[in-house]
C-alpha atoms as a PDB file:
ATOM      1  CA  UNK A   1      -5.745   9.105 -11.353  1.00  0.00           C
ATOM      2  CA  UNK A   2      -4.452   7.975  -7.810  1.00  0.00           C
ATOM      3  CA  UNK A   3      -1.642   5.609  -6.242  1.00  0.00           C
ATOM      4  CA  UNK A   4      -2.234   1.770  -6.215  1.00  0.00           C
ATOM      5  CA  UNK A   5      -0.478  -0.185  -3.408  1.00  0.00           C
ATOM      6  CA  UNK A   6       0.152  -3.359  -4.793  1.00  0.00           C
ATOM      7  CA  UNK A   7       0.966  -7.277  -3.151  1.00  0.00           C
ATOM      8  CA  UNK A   8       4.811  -5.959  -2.131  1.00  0.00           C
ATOM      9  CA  UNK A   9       3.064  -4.298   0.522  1.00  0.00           C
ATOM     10  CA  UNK A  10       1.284  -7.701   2.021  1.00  0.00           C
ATOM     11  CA  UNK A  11       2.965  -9.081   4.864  1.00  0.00           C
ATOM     12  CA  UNK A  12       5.687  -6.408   5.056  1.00  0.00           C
ATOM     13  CA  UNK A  13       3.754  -3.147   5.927  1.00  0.00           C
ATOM     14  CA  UNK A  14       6.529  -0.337   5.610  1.00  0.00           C
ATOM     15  CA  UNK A  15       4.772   2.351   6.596  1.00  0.00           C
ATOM     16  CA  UNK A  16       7.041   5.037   5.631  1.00  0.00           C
ATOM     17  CA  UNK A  17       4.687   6.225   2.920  1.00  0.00           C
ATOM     18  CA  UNK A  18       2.645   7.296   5.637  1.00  0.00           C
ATOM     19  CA  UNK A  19       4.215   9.869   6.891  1.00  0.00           C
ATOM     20  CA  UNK A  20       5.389  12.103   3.803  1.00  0.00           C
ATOM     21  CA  UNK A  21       1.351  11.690   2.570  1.00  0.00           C
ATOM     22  CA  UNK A  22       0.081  15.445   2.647  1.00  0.00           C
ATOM     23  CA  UNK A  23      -3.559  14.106   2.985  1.00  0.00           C
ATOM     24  CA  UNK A  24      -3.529  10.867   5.211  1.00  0.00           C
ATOM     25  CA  UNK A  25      -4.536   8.807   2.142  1.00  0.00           C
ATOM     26  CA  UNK A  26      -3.243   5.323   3.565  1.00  0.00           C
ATOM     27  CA  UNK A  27      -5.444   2.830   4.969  1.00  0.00           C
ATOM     28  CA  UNK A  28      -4.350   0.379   7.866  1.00  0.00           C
ATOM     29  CA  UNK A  29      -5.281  -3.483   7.548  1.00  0.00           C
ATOM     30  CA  UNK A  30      -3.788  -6.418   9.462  1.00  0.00           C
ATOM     31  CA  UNK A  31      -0.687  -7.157   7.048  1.00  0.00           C
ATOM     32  CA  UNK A  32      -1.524  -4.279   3.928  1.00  0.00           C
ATOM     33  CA  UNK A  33      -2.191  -0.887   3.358  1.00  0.00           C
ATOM     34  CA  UNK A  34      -4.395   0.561   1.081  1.00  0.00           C
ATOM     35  CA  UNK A  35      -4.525   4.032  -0.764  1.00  0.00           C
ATOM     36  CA  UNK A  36      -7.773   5.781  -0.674  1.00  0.00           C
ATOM     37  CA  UNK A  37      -8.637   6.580  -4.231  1.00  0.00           C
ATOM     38  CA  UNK A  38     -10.690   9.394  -3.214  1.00  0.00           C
ATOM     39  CA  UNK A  39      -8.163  11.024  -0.809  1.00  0.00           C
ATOM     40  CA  UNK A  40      -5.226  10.767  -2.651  1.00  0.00           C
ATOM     41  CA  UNK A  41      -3.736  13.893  -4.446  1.00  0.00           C
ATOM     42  CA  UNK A  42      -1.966  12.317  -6.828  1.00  0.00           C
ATOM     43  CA  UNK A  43       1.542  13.866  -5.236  1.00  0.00           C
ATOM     44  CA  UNK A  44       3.726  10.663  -6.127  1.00  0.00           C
ATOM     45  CA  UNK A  45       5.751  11.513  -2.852  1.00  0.00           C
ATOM     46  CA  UNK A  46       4.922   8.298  -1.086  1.00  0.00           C
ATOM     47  CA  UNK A  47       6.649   6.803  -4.298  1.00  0.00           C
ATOM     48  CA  UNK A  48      10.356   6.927  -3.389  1.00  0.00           C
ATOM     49  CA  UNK A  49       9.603   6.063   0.211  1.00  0.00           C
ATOM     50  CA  UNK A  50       8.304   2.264  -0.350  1.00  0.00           C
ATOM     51  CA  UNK A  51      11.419   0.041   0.287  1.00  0.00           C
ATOM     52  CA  UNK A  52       9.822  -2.586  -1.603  1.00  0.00           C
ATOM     53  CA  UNK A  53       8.414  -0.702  -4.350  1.00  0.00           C
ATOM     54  CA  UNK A  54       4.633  -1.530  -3.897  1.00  0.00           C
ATOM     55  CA  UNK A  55       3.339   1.882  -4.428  1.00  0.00           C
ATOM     56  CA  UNK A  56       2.620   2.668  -8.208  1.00  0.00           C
ATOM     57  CA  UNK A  57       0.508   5.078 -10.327  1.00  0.00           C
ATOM     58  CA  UNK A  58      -2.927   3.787 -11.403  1.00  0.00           C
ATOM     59  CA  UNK A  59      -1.713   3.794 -15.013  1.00  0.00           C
ATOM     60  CA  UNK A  60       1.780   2.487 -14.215  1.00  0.00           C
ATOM     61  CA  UNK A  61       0.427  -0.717 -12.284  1.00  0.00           C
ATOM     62  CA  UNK A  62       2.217  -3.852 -13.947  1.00  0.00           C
ATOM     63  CA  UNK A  63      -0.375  -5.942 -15.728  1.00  0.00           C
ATOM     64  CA  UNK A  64      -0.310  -9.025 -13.044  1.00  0.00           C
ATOM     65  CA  UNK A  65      -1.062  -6.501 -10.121  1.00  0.00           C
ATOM     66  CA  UNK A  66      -4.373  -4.473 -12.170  1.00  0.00           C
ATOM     67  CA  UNK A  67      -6.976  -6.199  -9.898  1.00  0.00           C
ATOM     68  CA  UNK A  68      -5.069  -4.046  -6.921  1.00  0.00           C
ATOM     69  CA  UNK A  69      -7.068  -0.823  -8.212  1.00  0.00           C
ATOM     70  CA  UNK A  70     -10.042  -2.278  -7.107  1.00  0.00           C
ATOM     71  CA  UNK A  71      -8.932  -4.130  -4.087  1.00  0.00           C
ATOM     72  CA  UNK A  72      -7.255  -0.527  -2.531  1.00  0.00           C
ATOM     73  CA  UNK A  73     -10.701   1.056  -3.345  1.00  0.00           C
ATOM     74  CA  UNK A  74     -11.857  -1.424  -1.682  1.00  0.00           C
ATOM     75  CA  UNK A  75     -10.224  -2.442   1.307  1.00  0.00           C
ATOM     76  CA  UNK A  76     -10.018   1.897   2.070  1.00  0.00           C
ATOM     77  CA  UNK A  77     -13.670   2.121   2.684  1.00  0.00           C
ATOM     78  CA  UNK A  78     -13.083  -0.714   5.443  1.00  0.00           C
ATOM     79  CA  UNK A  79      -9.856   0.105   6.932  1.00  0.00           C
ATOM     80  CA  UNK A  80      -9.025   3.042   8.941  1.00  0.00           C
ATOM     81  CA  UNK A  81      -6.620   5.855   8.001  1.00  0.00           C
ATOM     82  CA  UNK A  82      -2.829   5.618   9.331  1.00  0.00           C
ATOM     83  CA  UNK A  83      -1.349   8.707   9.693  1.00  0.00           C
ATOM     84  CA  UNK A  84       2.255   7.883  11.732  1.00  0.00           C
ATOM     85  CA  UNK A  85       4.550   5.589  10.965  1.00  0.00           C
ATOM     86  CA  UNK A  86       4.772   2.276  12.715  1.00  0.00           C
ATOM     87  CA  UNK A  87       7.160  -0.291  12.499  1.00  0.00           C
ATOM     88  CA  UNK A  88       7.331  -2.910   9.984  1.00  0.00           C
ATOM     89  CA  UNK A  89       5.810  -6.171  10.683  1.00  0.00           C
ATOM     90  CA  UNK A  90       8.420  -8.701  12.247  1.00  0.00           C
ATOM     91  CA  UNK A  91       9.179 -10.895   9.402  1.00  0.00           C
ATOM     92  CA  UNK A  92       8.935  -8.039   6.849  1.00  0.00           C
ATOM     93  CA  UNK A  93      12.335  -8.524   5.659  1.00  0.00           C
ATOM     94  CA  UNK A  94      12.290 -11.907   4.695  1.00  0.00           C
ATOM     95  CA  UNK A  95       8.770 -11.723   3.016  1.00  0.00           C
ATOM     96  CA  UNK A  96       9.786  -8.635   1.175  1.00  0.00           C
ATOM     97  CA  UNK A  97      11.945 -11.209  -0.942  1.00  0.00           C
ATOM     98  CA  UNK A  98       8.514 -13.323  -1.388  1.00  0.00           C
ATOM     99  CA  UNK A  99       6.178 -12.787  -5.029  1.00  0.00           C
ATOM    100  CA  UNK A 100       3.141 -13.937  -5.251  1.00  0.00           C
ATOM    101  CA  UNK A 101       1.272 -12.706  -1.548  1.00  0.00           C
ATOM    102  CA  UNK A 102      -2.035 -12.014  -2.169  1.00  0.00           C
ATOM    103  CA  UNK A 103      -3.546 -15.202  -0.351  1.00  0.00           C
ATOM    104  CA  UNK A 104      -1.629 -14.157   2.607  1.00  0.00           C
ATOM    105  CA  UNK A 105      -3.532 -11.074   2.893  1.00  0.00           C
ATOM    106  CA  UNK A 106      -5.613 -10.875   5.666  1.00  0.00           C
ATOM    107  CA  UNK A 107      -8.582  -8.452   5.716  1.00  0.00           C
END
């Protein structure tokens, strides 16, 4: 089992996950992050930390966000690791309130 970042994430990009992850697990794109399947521990502690509640357990992914398995495996053998915290992109408050991302991400 691992963690699933799922479309809250796009065009937002809270990256405090990042820094409570024991094994640098996230993975850095343009507007997303990704969760290496094969680095992550399974801990849960990035969990809480997601303002927007994007993170989820492989088994606890809502129906309408499955294909986001695949996509963070994926997108995590492209992207390279973030380890520190960065700030949020500029408009991530206002698309935090948005559904329905996933053609905004950019790879």
């Amino acid at each position: 089992m691992t963690f699933v970042v799922t479309e809250a994430c796009i065009r937002c990009k809270y990256t405090d996950c990042v820094d409570v992850c024991p094994v640098d697990a996230f993975r850095e794109g343009p507007n997303f992050l990704a969760i290496d399947p094969a680095e992550c521990i399974d801990c849960a502690v990035c969990v809480p930390e997601c303002p927007v509640s994007a993170i989820y357990a492989e088994e606890d992914v809502p129906r309408d966000q499955l294909h986001f398995t695949a996509l963070n495996a994926e997108l995590s053998r492209e992207w390279k690791p973030i380890v520190r915290t960065k700030l949020p992109l500029p408009d991530a408050d206002v698309w935090s309130k948005v559904t329905s991302k996933l053609g905004e991400l950019k790879r």
